[in-house]
Protein backbone atom coordinates (compact mmCIF):
# COMPACT_ATOMS: atom_id res chain seq x y z
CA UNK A 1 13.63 -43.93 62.28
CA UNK A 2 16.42 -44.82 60.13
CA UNK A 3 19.70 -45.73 61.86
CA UNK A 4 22.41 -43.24 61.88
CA UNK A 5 25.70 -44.94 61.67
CA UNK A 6 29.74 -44.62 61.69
CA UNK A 7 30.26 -48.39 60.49
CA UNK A 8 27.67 -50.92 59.40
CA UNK A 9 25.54 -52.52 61.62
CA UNK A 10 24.99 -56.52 61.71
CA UNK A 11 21.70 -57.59 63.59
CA UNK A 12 22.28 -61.25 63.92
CA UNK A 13 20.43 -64.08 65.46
CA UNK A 14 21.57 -67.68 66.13
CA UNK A 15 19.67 -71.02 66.40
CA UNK A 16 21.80 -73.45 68.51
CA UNK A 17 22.19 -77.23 70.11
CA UNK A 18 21.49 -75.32 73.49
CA UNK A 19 22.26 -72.47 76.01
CA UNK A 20 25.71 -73.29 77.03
CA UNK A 21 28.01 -70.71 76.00
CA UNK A 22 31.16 -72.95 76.36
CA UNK A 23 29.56 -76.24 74.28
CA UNK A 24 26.89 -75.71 72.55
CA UNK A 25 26.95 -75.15 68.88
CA UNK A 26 25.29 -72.96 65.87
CA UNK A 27 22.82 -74.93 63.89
CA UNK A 28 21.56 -71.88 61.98
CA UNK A 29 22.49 -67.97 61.78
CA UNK A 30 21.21 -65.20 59.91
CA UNK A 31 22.84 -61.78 59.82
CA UNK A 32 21.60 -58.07 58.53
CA UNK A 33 24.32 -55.88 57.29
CA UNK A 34 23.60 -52.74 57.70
CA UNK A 35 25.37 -50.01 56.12
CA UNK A 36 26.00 -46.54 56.60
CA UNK A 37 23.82 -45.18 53.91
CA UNK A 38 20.86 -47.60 54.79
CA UNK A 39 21.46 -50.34 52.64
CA UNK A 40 21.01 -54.28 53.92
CA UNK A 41 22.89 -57.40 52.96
CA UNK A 42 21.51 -60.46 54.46
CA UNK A 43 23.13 -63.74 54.77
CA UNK A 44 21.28 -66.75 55.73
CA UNK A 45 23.01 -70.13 56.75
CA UNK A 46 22.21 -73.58 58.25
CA UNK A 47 25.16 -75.32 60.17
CA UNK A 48 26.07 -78.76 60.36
CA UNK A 49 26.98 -78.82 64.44
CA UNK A 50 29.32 -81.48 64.47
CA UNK A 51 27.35 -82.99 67.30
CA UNK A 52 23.60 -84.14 68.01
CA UNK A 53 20.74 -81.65 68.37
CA UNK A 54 18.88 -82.14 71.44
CA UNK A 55 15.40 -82.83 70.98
CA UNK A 56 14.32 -80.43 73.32
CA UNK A 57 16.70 -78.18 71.09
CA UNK A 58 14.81 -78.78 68.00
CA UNK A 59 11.38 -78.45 69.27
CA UNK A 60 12.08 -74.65 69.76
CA UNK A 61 13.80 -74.03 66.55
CA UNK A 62 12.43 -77.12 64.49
CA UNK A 63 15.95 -77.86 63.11
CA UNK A 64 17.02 -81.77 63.36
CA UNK A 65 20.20 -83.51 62.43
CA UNK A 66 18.32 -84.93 59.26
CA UNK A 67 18.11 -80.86 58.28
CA UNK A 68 21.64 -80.05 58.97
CA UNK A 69 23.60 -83.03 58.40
CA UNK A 70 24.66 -81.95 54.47
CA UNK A 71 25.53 -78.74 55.29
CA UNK A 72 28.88 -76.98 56.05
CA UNK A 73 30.74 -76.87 59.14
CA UNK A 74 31.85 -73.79 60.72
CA UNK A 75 34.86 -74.32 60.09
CA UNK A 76 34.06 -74.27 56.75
CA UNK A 77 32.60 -70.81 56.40
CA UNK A 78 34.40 -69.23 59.55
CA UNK A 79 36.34 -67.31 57.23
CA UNK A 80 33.48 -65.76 54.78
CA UNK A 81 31.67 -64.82 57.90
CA UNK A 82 34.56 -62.93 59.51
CA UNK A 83 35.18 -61.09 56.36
CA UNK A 84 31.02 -60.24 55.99
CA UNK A 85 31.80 -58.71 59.60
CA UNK A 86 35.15 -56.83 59.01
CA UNK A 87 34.41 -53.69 60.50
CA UNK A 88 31.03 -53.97 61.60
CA UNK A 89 29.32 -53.06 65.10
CA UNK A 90 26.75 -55.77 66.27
CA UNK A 91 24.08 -55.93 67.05
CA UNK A 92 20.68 -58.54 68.33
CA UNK A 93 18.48 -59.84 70.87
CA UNK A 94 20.08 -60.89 74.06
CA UNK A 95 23.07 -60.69 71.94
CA UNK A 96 25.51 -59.68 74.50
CA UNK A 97 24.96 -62.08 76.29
CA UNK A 98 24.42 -64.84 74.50
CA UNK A 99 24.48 -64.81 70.77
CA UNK A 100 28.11 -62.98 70.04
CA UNK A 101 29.79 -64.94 73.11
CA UNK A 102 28.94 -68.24 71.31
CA UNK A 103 29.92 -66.91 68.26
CA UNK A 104 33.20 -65.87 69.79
CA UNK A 105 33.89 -69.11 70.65
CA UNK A 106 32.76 -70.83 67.35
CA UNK A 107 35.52 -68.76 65.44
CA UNK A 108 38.04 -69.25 68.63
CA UNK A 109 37.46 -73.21 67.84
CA UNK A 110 38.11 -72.97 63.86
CA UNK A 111 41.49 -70.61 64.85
CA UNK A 112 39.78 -67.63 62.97
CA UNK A 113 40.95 -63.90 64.65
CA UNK A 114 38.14 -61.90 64.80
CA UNK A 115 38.84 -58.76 67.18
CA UNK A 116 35.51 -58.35 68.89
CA UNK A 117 37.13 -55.78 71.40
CA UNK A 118 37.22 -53.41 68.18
CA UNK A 119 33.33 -53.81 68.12
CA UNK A 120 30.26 -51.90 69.77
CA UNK A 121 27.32 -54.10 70.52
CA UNK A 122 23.76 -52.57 70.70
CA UNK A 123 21.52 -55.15 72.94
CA UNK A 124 18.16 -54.23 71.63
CA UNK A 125 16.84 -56.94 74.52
CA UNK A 126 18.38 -54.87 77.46
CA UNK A 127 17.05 -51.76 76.06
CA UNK A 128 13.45 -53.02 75.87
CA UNK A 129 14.00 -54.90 79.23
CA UNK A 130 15.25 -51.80 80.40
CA UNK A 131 12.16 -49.57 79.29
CA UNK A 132 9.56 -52.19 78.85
CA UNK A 133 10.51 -55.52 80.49
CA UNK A 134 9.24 -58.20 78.32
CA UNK A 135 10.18 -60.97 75.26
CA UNK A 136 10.85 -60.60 71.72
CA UNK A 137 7.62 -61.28 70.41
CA UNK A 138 5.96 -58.47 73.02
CA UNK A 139 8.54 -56.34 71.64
CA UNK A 140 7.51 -56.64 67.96
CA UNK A 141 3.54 -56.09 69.02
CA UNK A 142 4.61 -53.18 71.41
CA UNK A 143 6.69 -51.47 68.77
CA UNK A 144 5.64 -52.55 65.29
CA UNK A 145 2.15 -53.28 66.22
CA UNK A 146 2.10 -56.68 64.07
CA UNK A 147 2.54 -60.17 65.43
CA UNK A 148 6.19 -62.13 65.06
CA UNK A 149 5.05 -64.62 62.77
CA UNK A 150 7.57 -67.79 62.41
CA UNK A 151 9.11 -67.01 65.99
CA UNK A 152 12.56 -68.63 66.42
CA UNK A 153 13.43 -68.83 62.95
CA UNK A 154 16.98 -66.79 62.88
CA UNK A 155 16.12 -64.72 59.94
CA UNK A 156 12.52 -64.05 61.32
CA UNK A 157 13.98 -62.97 64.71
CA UNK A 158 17.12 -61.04 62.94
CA UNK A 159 14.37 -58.89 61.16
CA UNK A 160 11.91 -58.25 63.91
CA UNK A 161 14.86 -57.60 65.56
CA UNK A 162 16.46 -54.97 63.05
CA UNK A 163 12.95 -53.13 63.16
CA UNK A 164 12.52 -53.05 66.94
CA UNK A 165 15.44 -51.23 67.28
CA UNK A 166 14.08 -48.73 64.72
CA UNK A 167 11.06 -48.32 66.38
CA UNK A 168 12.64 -47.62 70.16
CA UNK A 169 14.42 -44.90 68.45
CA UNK A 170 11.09 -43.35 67.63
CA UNK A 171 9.30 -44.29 70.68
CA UNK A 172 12.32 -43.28 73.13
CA UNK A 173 14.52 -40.55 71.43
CA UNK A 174 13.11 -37.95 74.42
CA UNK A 175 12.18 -40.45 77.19
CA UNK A 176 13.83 -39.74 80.39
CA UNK A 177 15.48 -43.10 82.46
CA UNK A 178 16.47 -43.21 86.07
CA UNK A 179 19.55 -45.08 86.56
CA UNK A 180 20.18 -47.24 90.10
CA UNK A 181 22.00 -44.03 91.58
CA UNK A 182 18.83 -41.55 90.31
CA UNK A 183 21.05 -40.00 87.48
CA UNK A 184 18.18 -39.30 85.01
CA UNK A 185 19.27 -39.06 81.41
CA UNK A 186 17.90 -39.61 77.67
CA UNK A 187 19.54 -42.53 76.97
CA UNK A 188 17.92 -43.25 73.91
CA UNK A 189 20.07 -42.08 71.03
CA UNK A 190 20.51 -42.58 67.06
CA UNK A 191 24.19 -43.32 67.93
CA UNK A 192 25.54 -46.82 68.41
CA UNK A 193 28.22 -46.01 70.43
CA UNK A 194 25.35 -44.42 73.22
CA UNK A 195 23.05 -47.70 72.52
CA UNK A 196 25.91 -49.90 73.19
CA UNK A 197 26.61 -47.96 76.65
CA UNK A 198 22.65 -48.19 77.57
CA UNK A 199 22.43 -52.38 76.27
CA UNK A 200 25.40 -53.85 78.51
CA UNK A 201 24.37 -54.33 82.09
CA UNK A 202 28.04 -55.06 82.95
CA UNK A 203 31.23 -54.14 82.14
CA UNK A 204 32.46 -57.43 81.30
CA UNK A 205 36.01 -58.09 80.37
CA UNK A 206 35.17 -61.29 79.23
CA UNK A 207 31.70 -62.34 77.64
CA UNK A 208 29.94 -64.06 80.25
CA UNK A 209 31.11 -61.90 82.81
CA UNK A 210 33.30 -64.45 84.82
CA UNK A 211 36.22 -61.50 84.63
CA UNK A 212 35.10 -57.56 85.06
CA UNK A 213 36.59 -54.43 85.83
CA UNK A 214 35.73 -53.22 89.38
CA UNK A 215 34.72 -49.20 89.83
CA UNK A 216 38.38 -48.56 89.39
CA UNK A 217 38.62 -49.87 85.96
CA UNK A 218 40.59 -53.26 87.79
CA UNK A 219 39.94 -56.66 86.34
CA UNK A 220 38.18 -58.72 89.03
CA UNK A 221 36.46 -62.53 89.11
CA UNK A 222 33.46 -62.09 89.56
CA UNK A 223 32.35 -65.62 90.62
CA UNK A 224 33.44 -68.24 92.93
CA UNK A 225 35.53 -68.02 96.43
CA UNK A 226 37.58 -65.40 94.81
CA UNK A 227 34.85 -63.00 93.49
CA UNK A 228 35.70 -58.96 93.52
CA UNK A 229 39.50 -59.94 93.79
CA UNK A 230 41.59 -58.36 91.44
CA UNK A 231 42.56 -61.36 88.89
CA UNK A 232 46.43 -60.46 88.99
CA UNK A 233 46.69 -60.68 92.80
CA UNK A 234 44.86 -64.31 92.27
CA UNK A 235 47.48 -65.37 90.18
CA UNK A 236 50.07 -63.95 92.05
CA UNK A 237 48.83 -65.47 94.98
CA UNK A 238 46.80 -68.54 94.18
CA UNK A 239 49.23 -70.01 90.94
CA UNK A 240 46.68 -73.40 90.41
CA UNK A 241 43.88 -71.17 89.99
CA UNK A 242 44.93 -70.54 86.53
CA UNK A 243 45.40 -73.80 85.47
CA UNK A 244 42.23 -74.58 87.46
CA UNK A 245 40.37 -72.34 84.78
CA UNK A 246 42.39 -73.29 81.97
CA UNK A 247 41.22 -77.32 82.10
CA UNK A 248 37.48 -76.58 83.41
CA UNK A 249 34.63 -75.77 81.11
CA UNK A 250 34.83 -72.40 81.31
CA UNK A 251 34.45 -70.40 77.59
CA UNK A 252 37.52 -70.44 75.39
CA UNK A 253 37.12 -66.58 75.54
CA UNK A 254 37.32 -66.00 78.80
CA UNK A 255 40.42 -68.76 79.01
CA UNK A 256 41.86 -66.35 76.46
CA UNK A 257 41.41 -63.25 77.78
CA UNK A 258 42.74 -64.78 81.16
CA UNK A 259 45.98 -65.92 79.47
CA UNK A 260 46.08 -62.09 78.34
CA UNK A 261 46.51 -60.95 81.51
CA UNK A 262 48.48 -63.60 83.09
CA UNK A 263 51.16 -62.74 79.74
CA UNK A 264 50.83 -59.22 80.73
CA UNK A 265 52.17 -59.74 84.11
CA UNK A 266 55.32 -61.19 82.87
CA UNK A 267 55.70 -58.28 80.60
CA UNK A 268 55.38 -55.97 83.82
């Protein structure tokens, strides 16, 4: 089914040094564009990291520091990426929560504004998780019927990836889902903005989900001695916690969007 969309759509995969959101770094990235009358840009890039690749690292992706130590930084192409994604929705596997938070913080590092809260992002790993409950590779044989060949490669995964989400549209566009509450609904829509409600589990504030909004729409923590406590009566009440945050190794995303509230509350 071909994708019916309001912006373009980037499907975007990223090999990295490791899993931490806060400290690891991109080693490769590929990204699909998209756009609104079906055509596709790709853009393929290695990375040098700035730092060693763990060898348990490179074993999954097969990328060593001999591979990526010619290469350009981020820094270096920060700024041709954000303009390749000016006014794009997102898209990828597991993106939301890991892909486009470390990708946040790689352009928060280089001091390159790129408004992700203007952004939807379509997890096309929650919705199969969701509906099916498996890996990426299962995903391409349950939906494409061929086998992922060259598995971890970011472009390989970016594609398989783009065409999964194609096929769920065809496999799900009348399928019926029961929701934790027994709401039943047809979730499954040609629409990114619906795919983007259906592919967050959480309704994050930040990334990584350290900050959320409670039922009321009220930003809470949502780890730690102070979890489901409103952030502003936190810093009202507990004025080190900030600063607590602020020096730890928390994500330079959700130190940012903390700083955003504590500025708001001196503007109130």
């Amino acid at each position: 089914m071909k994708l019916n969309l309001r912006n373009p759509l980037i499907f975007l995969d990223l090999e990295t040094t490791g899993i931490n959101v806060a400290t690891d770094r991109i080693v490769e990235l590929a990204l699909i564009k998209v756009h609104t009358d079906g055509t596709e840009e790709t853009k393929e890039m290695r990375i040098n990291p700035e730092m060693p690749i763990p060898e348990s690292s490179s074993k999954v992706h097969g990328i060593y520091d001999e591979d990526v130590k010619d290469c350009p930084t981020f820094k270096e192409v920060a700024k041709s990426l954000a303009k390749f994604m000016e006014g794009c929705d997102l898209a990828g596997f597991n993106s939301n929560r890991f892909d486009i938070p470390l990708l946040a913080e790689e352009f928060l590092r280089v001091d390159v504004d790129v408004d992700f809260k203007k952004r939807k992002f379509v997890d096309v790993q929650a919705i199969f998780h969701k509906m099916e409950k498996r890996t990426l590779a299962a995903a391409y044989k349950f939906y494409c019927q061929q086998n992922l060949e060259d598995a971890h490669s970011a472009l390989a995964d970016t594609k398989a990836t783009y065409e999964v989400l194609k096929a769920q549209l065809d496999v799900y566009q009348d399928a019926e889902f029961e929701d934790a509450k027994g709401k039943i609904t047809k979730p499954i829509q040609n629409d990114v903005n619906a795919l983007s409600e259906f592919s967050s589990y959480d309704r994050n504030v930040d990334f990584i989900g350290r900050i959320v909004y409670d039922e009321k729409g009220v930003e809470v923590f949502n780890f730690g001695k102070n979890k489901g406590i409103p952030v502003e009566q936190v810093l009202r009440e507990q004025p080190g916690y900030f600063g607590w945050i602020m020096n730890g190794e928390f994500p330079l995303y959700t130190k940012k969007v903390l700083t955003a509230i504590k500025l708001r509350m001196k503007d109130n």
